[in-house]
PDB file of N, CA and C in Angstrom:
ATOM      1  N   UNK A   1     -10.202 114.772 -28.334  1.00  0.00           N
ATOM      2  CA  UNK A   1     -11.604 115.132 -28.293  1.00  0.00           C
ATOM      3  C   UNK A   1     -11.845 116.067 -27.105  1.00  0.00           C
ATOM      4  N   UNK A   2     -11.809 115.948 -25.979  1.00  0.00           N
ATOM      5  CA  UNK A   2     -12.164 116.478 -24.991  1.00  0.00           C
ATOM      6  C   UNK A   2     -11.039 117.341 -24.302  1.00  0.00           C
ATOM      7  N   UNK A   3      -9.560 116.731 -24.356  1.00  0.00           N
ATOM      8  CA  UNK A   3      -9.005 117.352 -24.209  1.00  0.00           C
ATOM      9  C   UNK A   3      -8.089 118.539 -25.396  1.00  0.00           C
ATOM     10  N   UNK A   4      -8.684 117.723 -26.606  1.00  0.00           N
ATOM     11  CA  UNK A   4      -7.845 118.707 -27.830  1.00  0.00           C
ATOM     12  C   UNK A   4      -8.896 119.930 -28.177  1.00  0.00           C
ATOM     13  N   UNK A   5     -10.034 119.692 -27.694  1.00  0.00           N
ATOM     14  CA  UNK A   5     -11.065 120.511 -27.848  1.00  0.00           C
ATOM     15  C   UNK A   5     -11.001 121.566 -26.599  1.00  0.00           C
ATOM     16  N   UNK A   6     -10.366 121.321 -25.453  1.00  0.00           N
ATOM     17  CA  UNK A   6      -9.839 121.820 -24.625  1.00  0.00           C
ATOM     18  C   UNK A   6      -8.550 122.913 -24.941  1.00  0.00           C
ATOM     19  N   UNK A   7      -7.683 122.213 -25.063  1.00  0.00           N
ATOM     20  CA  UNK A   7      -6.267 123.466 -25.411  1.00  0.00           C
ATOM     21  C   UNK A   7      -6.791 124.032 -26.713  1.00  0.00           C
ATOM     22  N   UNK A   8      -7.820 123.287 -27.630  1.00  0.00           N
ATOM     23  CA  UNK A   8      -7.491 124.605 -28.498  1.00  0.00           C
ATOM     24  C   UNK A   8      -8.761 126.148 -28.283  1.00  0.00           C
ATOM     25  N   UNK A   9      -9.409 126.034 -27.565  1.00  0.00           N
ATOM     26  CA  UNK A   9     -10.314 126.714 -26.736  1.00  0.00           C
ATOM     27  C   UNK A   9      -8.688 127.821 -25.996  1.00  0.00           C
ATOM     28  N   UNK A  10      -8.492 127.149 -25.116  1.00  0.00           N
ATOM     29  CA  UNK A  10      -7.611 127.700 -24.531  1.00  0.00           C
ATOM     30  C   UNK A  10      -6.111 128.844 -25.461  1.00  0.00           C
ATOM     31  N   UNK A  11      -6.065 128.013 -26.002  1.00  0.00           N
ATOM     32  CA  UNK A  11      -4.828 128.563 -27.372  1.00  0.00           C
ATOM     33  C   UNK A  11      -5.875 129.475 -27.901  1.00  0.00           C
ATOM     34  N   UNK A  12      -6.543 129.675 -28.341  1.00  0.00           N
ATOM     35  CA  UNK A  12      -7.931 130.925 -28.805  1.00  0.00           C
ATOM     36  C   UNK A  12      -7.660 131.699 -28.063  1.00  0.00           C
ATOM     37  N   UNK A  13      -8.362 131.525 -26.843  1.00  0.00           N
ATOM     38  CA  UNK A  13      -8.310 132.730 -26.031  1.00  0.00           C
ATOM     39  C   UNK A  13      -7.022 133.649 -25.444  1.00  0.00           C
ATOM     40  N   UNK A  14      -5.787 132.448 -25.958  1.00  0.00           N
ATOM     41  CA  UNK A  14      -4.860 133.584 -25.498  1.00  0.00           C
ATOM     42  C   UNK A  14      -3.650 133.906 -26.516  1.00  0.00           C
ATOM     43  N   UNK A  15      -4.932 133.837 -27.435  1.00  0.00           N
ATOM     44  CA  UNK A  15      -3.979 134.303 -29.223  1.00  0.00           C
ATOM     45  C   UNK A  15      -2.725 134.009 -29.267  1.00  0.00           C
ATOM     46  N   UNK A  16      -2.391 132.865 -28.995  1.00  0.00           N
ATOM     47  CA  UNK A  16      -1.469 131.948 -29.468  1.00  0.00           C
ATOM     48  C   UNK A  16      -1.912 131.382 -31.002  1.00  0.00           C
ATOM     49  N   UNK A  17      -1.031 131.101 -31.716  1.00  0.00           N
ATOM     50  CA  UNK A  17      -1.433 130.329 -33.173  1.00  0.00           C
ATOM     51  C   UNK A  17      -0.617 129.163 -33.145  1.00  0.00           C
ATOM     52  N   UNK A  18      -1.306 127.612 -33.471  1.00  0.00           N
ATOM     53  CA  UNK A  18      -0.789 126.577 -33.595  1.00  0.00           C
ATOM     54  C   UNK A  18       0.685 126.405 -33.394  1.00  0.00           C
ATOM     55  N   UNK A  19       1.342 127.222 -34.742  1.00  0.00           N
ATOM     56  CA  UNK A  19       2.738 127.141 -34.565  1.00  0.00           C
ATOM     57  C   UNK A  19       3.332 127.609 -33.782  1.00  0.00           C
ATOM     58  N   UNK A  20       2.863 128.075 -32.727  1.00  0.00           N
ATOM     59  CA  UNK A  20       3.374 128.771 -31.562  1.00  0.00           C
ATOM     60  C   UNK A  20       3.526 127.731 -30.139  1.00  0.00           C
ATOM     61  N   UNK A  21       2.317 127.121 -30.232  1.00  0.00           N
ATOM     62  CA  UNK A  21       2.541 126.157 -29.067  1.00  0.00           C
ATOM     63  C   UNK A  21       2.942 124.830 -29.745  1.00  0.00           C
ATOM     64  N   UNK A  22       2.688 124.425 -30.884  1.00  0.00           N
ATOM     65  CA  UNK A  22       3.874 123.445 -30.963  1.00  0.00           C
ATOM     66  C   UNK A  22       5.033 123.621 -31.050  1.00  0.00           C
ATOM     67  N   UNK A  23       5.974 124.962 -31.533  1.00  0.00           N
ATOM     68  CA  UNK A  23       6.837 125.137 -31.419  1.00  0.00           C
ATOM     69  C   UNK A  23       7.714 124.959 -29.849  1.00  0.00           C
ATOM     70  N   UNK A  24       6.660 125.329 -28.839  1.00  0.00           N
ATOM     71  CA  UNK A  24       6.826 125.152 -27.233  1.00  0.00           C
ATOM     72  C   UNK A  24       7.165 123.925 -26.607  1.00  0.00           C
ATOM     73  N   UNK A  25       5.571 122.933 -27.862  1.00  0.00           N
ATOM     74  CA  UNK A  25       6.269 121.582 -27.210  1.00  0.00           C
ATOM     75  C   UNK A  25       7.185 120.611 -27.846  1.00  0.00           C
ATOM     76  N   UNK A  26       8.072 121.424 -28.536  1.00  0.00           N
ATOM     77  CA  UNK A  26       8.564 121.080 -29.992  1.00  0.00           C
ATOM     78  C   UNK A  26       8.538 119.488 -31.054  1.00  0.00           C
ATOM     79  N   UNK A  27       7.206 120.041 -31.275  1.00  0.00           N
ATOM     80  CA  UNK A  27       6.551 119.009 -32.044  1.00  0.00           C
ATOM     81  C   UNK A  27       5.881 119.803 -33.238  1.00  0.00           C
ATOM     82  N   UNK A  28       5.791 119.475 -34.643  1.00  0.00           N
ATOM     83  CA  UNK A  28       5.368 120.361 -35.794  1.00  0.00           C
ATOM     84  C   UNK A  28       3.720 120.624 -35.466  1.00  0.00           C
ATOM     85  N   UNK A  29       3.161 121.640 -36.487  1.00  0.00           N
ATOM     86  CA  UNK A  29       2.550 122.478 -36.290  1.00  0.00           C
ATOM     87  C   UNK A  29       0.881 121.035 -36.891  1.00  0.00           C
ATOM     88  N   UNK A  30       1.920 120.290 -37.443  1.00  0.00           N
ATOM     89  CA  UNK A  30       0.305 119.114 -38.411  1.00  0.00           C
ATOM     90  C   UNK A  30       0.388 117.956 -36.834  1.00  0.00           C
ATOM     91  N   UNK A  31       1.369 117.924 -35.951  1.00  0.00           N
ATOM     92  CA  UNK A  31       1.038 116.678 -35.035  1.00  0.00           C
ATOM     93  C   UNK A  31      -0.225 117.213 -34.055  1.00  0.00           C
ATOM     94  N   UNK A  32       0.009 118.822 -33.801  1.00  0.00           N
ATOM     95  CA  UNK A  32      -0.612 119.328 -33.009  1.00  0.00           C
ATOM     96  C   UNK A  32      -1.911 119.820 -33.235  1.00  0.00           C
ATOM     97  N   UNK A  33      -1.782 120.211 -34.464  1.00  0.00           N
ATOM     98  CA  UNK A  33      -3.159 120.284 -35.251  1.00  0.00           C
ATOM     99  C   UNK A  33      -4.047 118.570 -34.382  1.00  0.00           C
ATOM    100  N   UNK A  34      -3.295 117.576 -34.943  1.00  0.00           N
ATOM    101  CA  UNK A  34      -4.490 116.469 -34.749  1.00  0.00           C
ATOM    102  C   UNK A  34      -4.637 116.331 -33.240  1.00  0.00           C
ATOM    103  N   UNK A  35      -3.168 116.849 -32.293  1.00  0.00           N
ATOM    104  CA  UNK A  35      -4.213 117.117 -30.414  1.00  0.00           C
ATOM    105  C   UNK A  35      -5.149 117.583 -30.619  1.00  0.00           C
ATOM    106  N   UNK A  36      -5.315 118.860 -31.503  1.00  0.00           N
ATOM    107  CA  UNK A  36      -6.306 119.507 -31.031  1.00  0.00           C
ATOM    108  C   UNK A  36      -7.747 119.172 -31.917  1.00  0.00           C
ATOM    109  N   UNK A  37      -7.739 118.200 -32.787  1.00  0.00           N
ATOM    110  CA  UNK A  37      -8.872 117.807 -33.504  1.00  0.00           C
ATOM    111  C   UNK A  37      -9.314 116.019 -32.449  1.00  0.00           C
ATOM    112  N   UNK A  38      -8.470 116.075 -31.793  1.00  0.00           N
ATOM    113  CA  UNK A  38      -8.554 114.436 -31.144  1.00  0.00           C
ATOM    114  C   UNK A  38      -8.225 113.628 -31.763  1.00  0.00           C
ATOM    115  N   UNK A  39      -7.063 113.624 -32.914  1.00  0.00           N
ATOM    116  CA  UNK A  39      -6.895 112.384 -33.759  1.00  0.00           C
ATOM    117  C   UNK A  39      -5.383 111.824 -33.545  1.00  0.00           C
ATOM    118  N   UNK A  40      -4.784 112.512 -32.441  1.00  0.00           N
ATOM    119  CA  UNK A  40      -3.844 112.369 -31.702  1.00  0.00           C
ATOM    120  C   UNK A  40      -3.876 112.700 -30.257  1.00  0.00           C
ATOM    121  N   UNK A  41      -2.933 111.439 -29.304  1.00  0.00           N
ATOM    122  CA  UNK A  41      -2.783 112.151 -27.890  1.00  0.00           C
ATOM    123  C   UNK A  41      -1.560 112.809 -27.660  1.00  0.00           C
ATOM    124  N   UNK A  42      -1.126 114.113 -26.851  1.00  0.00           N
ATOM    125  CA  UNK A  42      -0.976 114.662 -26.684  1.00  0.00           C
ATOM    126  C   UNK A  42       0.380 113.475 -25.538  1.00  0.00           C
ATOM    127  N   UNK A  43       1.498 113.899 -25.474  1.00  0.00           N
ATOM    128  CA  UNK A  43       2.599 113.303 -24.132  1.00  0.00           C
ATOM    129  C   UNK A  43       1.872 113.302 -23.309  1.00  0.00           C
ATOM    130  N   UNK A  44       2.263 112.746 -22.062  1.00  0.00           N
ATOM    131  CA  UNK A  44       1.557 113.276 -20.920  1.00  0.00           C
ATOM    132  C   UNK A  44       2.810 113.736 -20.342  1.00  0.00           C
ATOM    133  N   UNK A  45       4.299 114.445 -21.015  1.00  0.00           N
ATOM    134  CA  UNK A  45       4.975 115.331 -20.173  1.00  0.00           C
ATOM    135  C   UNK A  45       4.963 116.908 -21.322  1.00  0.00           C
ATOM    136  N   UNK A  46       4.022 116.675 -21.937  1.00  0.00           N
ATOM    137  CA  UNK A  46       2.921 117.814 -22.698  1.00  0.00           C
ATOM    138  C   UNK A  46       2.683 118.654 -21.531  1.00  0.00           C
ATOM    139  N   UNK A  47       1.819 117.958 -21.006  1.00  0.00           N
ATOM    140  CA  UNK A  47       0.803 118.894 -19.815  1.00  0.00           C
ATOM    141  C   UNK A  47       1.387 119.912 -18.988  1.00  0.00           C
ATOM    142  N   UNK A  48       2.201 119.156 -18.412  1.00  0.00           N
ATOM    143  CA  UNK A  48       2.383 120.846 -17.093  1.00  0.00           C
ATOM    144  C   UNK A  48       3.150 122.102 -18.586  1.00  0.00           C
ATOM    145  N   UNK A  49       3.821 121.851 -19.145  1.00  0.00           N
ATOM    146  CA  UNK A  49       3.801 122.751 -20.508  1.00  0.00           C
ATOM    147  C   UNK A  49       2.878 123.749 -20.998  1.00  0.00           C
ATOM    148  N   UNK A  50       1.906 122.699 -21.330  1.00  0.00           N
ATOM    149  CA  UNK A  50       0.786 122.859 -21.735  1.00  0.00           C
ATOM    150  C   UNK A  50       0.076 124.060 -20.811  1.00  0.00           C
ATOM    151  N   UNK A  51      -0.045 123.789 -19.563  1.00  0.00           N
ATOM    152  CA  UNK A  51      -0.705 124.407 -18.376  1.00  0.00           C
ATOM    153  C   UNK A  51       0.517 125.510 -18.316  1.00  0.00           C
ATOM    154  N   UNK A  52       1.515 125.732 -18.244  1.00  0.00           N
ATOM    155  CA  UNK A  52       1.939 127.213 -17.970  1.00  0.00           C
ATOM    156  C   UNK A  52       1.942 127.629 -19.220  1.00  0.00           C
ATOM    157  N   UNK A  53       2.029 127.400 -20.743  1.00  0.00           N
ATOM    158  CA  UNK A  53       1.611 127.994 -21.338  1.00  0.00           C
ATOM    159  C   UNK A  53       0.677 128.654 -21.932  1.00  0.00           C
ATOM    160  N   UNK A  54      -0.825 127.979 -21.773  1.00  0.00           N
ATOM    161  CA  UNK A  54      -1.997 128.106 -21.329  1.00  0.00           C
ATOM    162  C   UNK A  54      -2.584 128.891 -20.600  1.00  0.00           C
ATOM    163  N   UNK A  55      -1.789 129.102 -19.490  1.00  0.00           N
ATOM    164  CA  UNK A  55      -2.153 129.600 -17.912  1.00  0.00           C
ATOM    165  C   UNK A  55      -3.468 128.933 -17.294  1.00  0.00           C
ATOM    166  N   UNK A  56      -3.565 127.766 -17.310  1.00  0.00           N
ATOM    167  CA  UNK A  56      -4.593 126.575 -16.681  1.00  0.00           C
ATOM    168  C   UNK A  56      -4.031 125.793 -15.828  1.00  0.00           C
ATOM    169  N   UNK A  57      -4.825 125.012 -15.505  1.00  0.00           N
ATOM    170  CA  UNK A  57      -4.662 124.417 -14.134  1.00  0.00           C
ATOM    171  C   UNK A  57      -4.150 122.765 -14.925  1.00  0.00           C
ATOM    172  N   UNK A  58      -2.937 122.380 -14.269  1.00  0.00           N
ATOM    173  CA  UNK A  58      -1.958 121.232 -14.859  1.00  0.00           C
ATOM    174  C   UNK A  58      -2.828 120.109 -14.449  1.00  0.00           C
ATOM    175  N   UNK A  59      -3.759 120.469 -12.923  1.00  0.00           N
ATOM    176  CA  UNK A  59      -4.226 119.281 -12.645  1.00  0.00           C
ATOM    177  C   UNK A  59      -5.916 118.883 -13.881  1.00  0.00           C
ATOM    178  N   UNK A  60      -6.299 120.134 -14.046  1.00  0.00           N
ATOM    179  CA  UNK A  60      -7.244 119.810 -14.645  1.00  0.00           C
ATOM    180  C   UNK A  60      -7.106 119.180 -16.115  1.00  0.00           C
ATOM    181  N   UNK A  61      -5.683 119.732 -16.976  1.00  0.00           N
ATOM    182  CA  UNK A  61      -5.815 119.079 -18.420  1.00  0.00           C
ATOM    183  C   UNK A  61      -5.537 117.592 -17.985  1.00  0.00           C
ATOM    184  N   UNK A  62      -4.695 117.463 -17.122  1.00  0.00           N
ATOM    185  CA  UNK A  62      -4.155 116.190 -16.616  1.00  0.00           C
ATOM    186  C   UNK A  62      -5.782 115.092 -16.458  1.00  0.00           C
ATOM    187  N   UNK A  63      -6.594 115.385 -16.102  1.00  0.00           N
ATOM    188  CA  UNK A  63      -8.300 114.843 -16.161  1.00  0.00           C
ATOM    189  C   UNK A  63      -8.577 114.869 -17.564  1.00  0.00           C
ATOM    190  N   UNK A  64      -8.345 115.650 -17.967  1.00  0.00           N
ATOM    191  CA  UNK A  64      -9.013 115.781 -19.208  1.00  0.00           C
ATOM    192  C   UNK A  64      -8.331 114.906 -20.385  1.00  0.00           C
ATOM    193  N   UNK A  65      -6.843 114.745 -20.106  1.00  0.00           N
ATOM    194  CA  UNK A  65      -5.850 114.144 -20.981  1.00  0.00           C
ATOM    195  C   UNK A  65      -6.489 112.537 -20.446  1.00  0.00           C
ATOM    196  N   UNK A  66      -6.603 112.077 -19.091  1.00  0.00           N
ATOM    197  CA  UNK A  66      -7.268 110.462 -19.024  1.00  0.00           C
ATOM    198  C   UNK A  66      -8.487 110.207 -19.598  1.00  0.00           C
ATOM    199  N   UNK A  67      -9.427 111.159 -19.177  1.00  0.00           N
ATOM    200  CA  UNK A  67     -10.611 111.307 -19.532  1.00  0.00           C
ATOM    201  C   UNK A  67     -10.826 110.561 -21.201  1.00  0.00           C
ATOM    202  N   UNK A  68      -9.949 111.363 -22.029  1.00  0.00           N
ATOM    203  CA  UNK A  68     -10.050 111.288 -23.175  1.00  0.00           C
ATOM    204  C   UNK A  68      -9.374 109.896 -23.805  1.00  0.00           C
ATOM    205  N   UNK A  69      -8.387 109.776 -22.900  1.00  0.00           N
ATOM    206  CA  UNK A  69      -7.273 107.690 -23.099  1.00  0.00           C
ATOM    207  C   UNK A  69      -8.673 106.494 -22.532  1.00  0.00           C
ATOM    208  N   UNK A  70      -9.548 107.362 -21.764  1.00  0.00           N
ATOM    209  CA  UNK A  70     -10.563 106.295 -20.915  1.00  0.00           C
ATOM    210  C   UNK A  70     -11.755 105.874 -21.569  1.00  0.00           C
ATOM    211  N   UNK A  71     -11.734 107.058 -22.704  1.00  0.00           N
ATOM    212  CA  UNK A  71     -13.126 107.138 -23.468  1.00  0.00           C
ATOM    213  C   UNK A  71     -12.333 105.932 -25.028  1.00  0.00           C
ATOM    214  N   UNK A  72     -11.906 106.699 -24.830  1.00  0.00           N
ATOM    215  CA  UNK A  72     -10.864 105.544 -26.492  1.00  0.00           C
ATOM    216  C   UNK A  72     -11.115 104.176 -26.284  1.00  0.00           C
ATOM    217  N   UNK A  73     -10.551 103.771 -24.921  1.00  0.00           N
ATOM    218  CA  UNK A  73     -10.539 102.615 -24.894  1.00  0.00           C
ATOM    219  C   UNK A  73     -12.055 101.855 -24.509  1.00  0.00           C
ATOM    220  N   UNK A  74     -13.168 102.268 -24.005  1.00  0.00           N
ATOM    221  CA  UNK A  74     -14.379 102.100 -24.262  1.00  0.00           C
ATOM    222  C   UNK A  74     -15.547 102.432 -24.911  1.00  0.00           C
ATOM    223  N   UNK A  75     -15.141 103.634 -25.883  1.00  0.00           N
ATOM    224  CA  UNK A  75     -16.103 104.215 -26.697  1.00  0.00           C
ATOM    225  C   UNK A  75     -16.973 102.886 -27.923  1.00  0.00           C
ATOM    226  N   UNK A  76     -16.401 101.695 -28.144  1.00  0.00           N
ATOM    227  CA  UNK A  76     -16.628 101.049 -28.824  1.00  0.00           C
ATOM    228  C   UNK A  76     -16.878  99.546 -28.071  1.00  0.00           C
ATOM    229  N   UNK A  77     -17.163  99.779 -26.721  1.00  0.00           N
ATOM    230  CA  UNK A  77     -17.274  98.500 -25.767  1.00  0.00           C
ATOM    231  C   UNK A  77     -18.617  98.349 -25.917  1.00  0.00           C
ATOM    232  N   UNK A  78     -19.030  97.456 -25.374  1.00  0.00           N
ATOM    233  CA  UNK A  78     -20.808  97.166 -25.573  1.00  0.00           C
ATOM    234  C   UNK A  78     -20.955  97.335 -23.909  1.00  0.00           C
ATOM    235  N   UNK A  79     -20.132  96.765 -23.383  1.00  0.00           N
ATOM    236  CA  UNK A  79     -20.118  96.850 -21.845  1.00  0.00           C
ATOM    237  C   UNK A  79     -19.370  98.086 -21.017  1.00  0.00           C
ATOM    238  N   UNK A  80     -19.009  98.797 -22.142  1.00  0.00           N
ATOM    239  CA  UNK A  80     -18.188 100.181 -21.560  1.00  0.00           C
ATOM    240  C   UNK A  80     -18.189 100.733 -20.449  1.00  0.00           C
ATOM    241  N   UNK A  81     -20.225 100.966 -20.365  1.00  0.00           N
ATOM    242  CA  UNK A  81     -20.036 101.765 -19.022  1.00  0.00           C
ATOM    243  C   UNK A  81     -20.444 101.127 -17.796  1.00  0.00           C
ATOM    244  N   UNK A  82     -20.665  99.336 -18.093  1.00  0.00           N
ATOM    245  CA  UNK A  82     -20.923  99.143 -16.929  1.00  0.00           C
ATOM    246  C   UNK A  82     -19.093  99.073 -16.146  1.00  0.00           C
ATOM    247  N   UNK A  83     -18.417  98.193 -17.139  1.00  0.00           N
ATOM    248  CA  UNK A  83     -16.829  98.380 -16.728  1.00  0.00           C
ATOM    249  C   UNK A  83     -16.356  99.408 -16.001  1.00  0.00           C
ATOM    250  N   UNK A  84     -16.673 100.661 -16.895  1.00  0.00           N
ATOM    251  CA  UNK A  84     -16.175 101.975 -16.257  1.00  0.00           C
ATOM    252  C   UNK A  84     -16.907 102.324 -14.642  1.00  0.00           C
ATOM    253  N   UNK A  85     -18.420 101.618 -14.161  1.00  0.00           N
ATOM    254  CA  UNK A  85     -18.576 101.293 -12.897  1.00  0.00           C
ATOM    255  C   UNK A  85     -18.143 100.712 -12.214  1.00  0.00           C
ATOM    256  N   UNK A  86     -17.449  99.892 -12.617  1.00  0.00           N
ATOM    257  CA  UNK A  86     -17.110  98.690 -11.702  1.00  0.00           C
ATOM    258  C   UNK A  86     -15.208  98.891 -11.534  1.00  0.00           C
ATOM    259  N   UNK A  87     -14.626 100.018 -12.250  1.00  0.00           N
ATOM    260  CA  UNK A  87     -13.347 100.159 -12.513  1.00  0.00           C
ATOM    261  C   UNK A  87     -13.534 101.413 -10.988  1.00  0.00           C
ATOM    262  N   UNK A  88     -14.695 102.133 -11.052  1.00  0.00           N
ATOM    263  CA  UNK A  88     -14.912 103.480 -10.238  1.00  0.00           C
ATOM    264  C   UNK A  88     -14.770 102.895  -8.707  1.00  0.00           C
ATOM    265  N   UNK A  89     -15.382 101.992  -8.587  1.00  0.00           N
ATOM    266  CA  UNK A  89     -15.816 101.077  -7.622  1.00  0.00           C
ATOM    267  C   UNK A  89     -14.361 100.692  -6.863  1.00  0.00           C
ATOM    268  N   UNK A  90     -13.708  99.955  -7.790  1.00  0.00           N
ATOM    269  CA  UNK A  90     -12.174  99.538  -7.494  1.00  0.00           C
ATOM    270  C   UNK A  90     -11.555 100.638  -7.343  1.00  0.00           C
ATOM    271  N   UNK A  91     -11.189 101.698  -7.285  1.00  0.00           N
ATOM    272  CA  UNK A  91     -10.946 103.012  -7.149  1.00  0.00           C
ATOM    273  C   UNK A  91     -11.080 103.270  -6.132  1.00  0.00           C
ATOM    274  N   UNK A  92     -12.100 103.470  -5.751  1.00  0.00           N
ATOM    275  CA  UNK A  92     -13.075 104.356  -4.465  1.00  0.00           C
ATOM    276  C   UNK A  92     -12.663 103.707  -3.350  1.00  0.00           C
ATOM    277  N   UNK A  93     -12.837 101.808  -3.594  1.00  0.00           N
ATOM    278  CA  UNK A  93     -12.050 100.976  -2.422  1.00  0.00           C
ATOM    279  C   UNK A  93     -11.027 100.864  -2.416  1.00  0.00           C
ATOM    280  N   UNK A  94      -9.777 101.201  -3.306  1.00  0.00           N
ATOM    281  CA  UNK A  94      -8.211 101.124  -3.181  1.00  0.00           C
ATOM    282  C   UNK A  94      -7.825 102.210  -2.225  1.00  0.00           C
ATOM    283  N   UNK A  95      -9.079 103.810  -2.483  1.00  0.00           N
ATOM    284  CA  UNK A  95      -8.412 104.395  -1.864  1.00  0.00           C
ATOM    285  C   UNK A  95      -9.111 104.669  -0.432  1.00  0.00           C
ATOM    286  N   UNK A  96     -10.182 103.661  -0.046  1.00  0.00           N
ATOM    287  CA  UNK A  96     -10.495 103.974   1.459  1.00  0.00           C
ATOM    288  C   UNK A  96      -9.524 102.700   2.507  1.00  0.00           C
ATOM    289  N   UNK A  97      -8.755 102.232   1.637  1.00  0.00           N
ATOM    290  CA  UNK A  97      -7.791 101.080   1.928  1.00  0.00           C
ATOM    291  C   UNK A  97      -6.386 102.301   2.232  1.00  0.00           C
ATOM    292  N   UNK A  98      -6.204 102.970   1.439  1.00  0.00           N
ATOM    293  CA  UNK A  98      -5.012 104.000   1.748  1.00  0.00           C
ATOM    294  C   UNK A  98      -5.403 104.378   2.662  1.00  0.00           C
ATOM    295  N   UNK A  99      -6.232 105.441   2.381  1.00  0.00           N
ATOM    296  CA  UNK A  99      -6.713 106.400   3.446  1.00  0.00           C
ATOM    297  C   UNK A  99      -6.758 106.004   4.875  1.00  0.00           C
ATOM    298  N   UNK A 100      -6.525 105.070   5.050  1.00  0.00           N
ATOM    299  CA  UNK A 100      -6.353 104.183   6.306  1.00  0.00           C
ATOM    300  C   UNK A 100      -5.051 104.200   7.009  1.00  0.00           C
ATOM    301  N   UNK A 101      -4.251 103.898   5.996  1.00  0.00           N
ATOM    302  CA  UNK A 101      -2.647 103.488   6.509  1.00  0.00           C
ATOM    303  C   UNK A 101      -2.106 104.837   6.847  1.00  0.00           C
TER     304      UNK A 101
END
C-alpha cells in the first residue's frame, strides 16, 4: 500500500517497466506486480536494491516498507491506535535509556 504505491511511483518516473525491476530483484514480473498493488510485501533485503535502482533514499523505503508491516498488523484492531501510542511511547523511552550509555 504505501510502500508499493511508493516504488511504483518511483519505477514511473524512471521508465523502468515491471519486468525490469523484477527481473533486478529476481522475482517474476506477477509477484511484483502485487508489491506494487500492496497485496504482497516486498524482502526487506529488496530495499537497498530497490533504492539504487530507484535512485531513492534506502533509508526512506526502509520507513515506508515498516510503515506498511505496522499498518497490516493494526488496520483491523479496534485498539490499533491507542497500541500504536503506547508502542511510540516504549520507543521514545528505550531510546532516551540508550542515549545515555
Amino acid at each position: 500500500m504505501i510502500f508499493g504505491n511508493h516504488i511504483r511511483q518511483l519505477r514511473e518516473e524512471s521508465n523502468l517497466v515491471l519486468r525490469e525491476v523484477a527481473a533486478q530483484l529476481e522475482i517474476d514480473t506477477a509477484t511484483m506486480s502485487k508489491i506494487e498493488l500492496g497485496l504482497r510485501f516486498a524482502r526487506r533485503k529488496h530495499i537497498p536494491l530497490l533504492a539504487k535502482l530507484l535512485n531513492c533514499s534506502e533509508e526512506e523505503l526502509q520507513k515506508k516498507w515498516l510503515a506498511d508491516k505496522i499498518y497490516q498488523l493494526l488496520e483491523d484492531e479496534k485498539l490499533g491506535y491507542e497500541a500504536l501510542k503506547v508502542a511510540e511511547r516504549v520507543l521514545e523511552y528505550d531510546k532516551t535509556k540508550t542515549d545515555k550509555n
